[in-house]
PDB file of N, CA and C in Angstrom:
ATOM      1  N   UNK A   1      -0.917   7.265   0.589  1.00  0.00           N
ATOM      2  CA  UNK A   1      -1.759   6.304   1.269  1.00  0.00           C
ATOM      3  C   UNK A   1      -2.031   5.137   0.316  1.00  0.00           C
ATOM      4  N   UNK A   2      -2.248   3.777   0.684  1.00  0.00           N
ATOM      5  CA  UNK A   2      -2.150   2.550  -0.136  1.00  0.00           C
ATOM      6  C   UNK A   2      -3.633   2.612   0.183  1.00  0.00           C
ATOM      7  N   UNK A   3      -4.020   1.850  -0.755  1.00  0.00           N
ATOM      8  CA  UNK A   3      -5.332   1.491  -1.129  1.00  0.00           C
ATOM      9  C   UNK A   3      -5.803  -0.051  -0.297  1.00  0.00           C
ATOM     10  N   UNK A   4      -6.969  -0.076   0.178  1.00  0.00           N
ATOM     11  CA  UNK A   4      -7.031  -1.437   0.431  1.00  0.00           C
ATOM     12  C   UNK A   4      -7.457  -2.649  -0.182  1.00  0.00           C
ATOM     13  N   UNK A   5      -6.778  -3.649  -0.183  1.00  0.00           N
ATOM     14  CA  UNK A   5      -6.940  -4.731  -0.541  1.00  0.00           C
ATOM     15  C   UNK A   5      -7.770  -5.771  -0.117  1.00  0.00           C
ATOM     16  N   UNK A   6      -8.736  -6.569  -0.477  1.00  0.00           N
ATOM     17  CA  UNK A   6      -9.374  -7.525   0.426  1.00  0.00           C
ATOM     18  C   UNK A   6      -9.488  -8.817  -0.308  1.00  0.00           C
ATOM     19  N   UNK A   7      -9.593  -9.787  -0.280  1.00  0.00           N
ATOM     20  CA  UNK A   7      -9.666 -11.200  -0.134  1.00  0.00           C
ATOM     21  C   UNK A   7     -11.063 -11.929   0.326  1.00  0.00           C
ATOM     22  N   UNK A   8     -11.699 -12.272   0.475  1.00  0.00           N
ATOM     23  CA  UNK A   8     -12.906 -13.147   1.105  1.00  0.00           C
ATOM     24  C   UNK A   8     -13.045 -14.247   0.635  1.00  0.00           C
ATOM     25  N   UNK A   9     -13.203 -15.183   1.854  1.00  0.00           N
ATOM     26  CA  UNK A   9     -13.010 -17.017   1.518  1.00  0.00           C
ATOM     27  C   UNK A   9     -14.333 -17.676   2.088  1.00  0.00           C
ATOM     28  N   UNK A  10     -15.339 -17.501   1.083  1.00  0.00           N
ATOM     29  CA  UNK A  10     -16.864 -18.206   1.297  1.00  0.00           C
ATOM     30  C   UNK A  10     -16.631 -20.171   1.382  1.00  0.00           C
ATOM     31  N   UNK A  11     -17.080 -20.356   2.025  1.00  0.00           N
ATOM     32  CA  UNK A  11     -17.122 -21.751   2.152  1.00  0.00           C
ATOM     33  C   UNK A  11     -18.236 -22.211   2.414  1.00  0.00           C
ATOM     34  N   UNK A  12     -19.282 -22.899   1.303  1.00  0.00           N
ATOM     35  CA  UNK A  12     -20.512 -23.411   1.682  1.00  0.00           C
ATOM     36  C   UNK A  12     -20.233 -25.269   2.348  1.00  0.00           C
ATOM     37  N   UNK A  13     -21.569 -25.337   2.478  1.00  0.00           N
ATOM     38  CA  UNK A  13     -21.681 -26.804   3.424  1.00  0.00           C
ATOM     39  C   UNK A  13     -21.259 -28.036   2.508  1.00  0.00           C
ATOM     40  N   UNK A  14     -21.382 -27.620   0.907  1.00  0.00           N
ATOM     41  CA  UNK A  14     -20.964 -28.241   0.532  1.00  0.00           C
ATOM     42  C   UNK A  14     -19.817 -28.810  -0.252  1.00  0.00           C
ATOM     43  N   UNK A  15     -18.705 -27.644   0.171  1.00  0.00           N
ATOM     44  CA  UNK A  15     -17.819 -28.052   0.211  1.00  0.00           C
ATOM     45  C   UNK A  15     -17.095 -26.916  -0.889  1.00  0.00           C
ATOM     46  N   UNK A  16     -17.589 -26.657  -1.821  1.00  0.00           N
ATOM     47  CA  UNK A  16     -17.793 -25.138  -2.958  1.00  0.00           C
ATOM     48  C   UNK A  16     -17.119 -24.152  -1.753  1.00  0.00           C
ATOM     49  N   UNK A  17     -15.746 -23.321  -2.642  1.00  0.00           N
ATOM     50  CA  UNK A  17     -15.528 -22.594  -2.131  1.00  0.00           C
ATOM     51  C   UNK A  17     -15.337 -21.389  -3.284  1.00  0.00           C
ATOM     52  N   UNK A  18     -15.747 -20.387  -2.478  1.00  0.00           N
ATOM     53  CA  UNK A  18     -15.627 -18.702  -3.238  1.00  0.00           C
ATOM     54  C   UNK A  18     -14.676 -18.221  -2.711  1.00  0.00           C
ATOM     55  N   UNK A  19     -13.929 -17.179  -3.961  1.00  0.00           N
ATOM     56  CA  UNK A  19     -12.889 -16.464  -3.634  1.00  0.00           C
ATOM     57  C   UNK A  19     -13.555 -14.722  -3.933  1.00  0.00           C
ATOM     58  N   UNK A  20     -13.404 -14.224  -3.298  1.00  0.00           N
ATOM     59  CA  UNK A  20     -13.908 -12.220  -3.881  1.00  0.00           C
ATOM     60  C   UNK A  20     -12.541 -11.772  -3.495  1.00  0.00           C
ATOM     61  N   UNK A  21     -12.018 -11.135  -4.646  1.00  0.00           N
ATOM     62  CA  UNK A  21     -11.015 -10.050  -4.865  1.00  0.00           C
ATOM     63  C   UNK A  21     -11.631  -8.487  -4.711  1.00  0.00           C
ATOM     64  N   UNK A  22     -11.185  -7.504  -4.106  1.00  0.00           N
ATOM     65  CA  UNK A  22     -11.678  -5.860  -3.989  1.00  0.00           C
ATOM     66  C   UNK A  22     -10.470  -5.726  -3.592  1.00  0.00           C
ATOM     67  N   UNK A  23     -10.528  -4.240  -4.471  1.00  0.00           N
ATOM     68  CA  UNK A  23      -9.302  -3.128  -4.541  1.00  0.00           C
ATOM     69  C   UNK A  23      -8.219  -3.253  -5.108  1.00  0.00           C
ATOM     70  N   UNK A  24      -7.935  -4.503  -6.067  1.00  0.00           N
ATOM     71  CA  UNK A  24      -7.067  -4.246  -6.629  1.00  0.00           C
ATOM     72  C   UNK A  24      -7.441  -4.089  -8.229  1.00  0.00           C
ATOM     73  N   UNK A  25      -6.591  -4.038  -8.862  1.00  0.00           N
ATOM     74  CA  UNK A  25      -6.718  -3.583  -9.982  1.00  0.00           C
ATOM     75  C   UNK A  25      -5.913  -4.478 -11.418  1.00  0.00           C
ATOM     76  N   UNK A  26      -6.933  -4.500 -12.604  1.00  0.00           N
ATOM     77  CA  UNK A  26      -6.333  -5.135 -13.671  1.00  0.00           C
ATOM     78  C   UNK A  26      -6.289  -7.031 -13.696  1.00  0.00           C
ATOM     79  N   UNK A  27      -5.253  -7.625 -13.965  1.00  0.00           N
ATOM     80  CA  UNK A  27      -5.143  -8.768 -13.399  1.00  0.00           C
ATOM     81  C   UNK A  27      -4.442  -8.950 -12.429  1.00  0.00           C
ATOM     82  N   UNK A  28      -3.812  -8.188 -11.865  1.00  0.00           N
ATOM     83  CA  UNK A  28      -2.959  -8.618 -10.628  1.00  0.00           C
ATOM     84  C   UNK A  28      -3.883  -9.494  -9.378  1.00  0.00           C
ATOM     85  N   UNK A  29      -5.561  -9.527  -9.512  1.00  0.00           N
ATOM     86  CA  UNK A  29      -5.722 -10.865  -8.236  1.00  0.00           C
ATOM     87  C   UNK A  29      -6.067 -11.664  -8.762  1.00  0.00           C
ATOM     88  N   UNK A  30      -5.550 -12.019  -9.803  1.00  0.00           N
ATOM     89  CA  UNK A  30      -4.840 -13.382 -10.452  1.00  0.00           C
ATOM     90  C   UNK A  30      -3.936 -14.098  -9.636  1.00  0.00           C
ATOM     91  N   UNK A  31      -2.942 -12.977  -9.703  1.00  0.00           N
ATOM     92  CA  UNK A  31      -1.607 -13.269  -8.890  1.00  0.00           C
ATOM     93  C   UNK A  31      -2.003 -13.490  -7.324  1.00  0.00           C
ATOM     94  N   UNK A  32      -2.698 -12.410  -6.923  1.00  0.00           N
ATOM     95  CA  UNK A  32      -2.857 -12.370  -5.573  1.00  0.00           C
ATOM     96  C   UNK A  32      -3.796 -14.122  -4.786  1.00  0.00           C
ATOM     97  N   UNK A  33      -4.502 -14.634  -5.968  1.00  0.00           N
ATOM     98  CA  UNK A  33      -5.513 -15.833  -5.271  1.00  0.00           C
ATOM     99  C   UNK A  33      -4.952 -16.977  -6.397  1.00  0.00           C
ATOM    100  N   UNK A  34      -3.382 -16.960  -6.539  1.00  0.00           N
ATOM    101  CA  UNK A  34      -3.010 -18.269  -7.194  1.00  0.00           C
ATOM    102  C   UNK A  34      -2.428 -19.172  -5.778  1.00  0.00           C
ATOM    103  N   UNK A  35      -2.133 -18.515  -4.842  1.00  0.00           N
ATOM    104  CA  UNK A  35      -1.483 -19.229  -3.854  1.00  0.00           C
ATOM    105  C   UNK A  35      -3.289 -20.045  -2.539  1.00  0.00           C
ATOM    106  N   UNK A  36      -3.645 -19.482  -2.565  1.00  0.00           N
ATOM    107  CA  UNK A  36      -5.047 -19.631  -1.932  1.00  0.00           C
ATOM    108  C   UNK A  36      -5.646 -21.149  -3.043  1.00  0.00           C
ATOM    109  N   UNK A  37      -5.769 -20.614  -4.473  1.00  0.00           N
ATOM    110  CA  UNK A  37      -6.068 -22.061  -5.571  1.00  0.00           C
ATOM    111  C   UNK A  37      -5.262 -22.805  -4.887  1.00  0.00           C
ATOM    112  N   UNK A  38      -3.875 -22.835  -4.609  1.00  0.00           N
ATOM    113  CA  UNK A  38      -3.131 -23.865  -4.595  1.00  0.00           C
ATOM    114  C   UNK A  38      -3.050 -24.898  -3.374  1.00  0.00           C
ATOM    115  N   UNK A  39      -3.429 -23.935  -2.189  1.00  0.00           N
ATOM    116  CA  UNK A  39      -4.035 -24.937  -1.004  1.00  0.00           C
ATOM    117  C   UNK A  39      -5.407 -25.474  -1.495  1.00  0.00           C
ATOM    118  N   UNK A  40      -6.272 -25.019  -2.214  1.00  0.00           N
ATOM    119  CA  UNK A  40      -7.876 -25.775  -2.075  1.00  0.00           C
ATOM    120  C   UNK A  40      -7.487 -26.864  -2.551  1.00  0.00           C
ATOM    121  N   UNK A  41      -6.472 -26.997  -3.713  1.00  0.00           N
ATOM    122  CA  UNK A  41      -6.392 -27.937  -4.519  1.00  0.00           C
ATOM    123  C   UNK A  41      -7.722 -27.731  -5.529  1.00  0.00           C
ATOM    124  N   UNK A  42      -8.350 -28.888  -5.492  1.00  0.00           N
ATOM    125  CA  UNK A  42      -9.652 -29.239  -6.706  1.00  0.00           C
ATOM    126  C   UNK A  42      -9.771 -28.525  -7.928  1.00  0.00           C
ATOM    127  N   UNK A  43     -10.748 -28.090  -8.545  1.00  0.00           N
ATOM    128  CA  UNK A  43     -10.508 -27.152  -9.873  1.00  0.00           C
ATOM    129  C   UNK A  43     -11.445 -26.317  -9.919  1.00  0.00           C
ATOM    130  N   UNK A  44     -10.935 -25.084 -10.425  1.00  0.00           N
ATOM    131  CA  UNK A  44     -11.770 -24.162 -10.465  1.00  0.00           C
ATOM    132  C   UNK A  44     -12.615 -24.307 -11.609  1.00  0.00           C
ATOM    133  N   UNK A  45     -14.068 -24.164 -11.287  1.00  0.00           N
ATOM    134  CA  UNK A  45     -14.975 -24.048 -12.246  1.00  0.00           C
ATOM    135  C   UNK A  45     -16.028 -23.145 -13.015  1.00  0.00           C
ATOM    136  N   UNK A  46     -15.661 -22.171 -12.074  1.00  0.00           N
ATOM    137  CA  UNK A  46     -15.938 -20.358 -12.429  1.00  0.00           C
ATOM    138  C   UNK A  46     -15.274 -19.707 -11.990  1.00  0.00           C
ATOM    139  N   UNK A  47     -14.661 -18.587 -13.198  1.00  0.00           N
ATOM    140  CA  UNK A  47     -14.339 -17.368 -12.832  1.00  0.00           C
ATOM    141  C   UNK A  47     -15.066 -16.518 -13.181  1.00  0.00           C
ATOM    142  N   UNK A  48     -15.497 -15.490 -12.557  1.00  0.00           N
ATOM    143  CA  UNK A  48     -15.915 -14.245 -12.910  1.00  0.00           C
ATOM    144  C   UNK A  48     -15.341 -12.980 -12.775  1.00  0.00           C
ATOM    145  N   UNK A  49     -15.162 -12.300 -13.586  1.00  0.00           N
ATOM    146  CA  UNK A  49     -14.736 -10.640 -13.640  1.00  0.00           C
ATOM    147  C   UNK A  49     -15.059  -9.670 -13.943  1.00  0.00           C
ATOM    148  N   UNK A  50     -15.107  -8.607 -13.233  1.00  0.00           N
ATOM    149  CA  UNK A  50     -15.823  -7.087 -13.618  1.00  0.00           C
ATOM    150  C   UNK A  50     -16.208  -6.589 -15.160  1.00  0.00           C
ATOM    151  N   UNK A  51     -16.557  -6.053 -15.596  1.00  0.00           N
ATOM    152  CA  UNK A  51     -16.180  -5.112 -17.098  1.00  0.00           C
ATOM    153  C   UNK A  51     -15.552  -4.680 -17.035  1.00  0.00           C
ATOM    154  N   UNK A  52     -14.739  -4.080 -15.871  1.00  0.00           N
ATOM    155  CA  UNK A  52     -13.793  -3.663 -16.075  1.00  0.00           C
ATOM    156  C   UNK A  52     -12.242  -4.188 -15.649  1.00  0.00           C
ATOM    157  N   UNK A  53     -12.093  -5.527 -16.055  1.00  0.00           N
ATOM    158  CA  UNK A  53     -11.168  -6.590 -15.700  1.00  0.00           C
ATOM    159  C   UNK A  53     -10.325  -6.040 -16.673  1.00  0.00           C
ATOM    160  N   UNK A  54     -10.002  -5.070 -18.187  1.00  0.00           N
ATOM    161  CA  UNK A  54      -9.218  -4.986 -18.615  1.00  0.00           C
ATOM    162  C   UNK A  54      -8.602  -3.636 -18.483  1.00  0.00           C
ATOM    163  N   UNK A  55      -9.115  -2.578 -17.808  1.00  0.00           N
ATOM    164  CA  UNK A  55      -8.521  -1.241 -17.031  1.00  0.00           C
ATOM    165  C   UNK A  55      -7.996  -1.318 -16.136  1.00  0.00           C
ATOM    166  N   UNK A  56      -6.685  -0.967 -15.940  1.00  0.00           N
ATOM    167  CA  UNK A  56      -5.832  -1.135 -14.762  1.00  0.00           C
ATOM    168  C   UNK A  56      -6.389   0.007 -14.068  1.00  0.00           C
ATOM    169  N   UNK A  57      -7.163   1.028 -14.531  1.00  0.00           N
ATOM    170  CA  UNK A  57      -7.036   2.357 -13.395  1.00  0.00           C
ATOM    171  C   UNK A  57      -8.684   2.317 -12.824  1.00  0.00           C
ATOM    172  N   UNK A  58      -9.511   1.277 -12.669  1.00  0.00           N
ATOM    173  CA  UNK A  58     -10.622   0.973 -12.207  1.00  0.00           C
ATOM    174  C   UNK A  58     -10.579   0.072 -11.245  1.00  0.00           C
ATOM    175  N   UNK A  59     -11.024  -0.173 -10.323  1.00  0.00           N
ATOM    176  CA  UNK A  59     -11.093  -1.257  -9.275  1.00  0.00           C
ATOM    177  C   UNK A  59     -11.725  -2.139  -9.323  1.00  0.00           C
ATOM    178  N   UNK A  60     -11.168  -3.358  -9.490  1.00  0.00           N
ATOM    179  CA  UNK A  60     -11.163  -4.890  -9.793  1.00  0.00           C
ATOM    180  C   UNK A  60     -12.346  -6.004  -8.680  1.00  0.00           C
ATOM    181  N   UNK A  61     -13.152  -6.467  -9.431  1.00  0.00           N
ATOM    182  CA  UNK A  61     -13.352  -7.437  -8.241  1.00  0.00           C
ATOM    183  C   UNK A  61     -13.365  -8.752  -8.795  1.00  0.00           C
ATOM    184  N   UNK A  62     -13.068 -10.399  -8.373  1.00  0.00           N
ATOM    185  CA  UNK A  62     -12.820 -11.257  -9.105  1.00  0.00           C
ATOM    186  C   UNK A  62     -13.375 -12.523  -8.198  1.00  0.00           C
ATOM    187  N   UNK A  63     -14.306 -13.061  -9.002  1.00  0.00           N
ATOM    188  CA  UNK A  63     -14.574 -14.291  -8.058  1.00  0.00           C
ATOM    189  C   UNK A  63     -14.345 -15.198  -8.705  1.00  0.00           C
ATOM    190  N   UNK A  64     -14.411 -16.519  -7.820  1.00  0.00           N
ATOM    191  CA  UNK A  64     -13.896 -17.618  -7.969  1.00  0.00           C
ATOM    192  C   UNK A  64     -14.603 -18.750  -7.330  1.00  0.00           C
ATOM    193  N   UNK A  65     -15.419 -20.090  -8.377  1.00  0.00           N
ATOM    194  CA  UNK A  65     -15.592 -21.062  -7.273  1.00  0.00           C
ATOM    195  C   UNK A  65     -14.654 -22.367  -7.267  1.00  0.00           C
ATOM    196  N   UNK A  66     -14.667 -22.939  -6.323  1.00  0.00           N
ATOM    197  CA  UNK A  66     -13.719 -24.167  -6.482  1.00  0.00           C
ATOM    198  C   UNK A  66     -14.209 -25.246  -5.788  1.00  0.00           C
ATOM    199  N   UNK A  67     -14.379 -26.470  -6.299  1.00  0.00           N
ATOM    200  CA  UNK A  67     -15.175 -27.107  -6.136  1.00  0.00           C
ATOM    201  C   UNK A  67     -13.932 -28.512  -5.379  1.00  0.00           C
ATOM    202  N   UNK A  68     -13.686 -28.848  -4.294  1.00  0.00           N
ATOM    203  CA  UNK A  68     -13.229 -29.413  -4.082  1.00  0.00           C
ATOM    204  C   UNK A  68     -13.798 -31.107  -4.324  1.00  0.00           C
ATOM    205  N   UNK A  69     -12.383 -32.037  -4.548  1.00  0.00           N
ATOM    206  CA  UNK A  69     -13.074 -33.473  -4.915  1.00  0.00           C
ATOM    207  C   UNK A  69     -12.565 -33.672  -5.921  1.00  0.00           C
ATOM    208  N   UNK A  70     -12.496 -35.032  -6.369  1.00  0.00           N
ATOM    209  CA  UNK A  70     -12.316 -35.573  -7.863  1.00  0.00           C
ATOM    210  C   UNK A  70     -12.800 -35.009  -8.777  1.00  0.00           C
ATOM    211  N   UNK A  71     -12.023 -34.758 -10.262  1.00  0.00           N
ATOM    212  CA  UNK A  71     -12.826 -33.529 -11.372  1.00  0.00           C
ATOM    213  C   UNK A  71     -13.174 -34.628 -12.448  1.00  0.00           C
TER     214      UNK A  71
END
């Protein structure tokens, strides 16, 4: 049985968008929310990651804000 994966795409009014990574593991939703960065465009200006961002055998969660607009 595969494990599930999730994604969540917060979008406030002002324009700030959040990314939440669950269920995967290590850095791989790196990989998984480089294509998602690449439509917002703008720049990311926080990342945050678990304590346990450097154990692959713990479950990962990874946020992200991105601030769309001129940097």
């Amino acid at each position: 049985m595969s494990e599930i994966q999730e994604i969540d795409v917060f979008v406030k009014p002002d324009g700030t968008v959040k990314v939440e990574v669950r269920g995967v593991k290590g850095g791989k939703c790196l990989a998984l929310t480089e294509s998602i960065e690449q439509l917002l465009g703008g720049t990311i200006v926080e990342r945050v990651f678990t304590d346990d961002f450097e154990n692959d055998e713990v479950e990962q969660t990874l946020e992200e804000t991105v601030r769309q607009g001129p940097t």
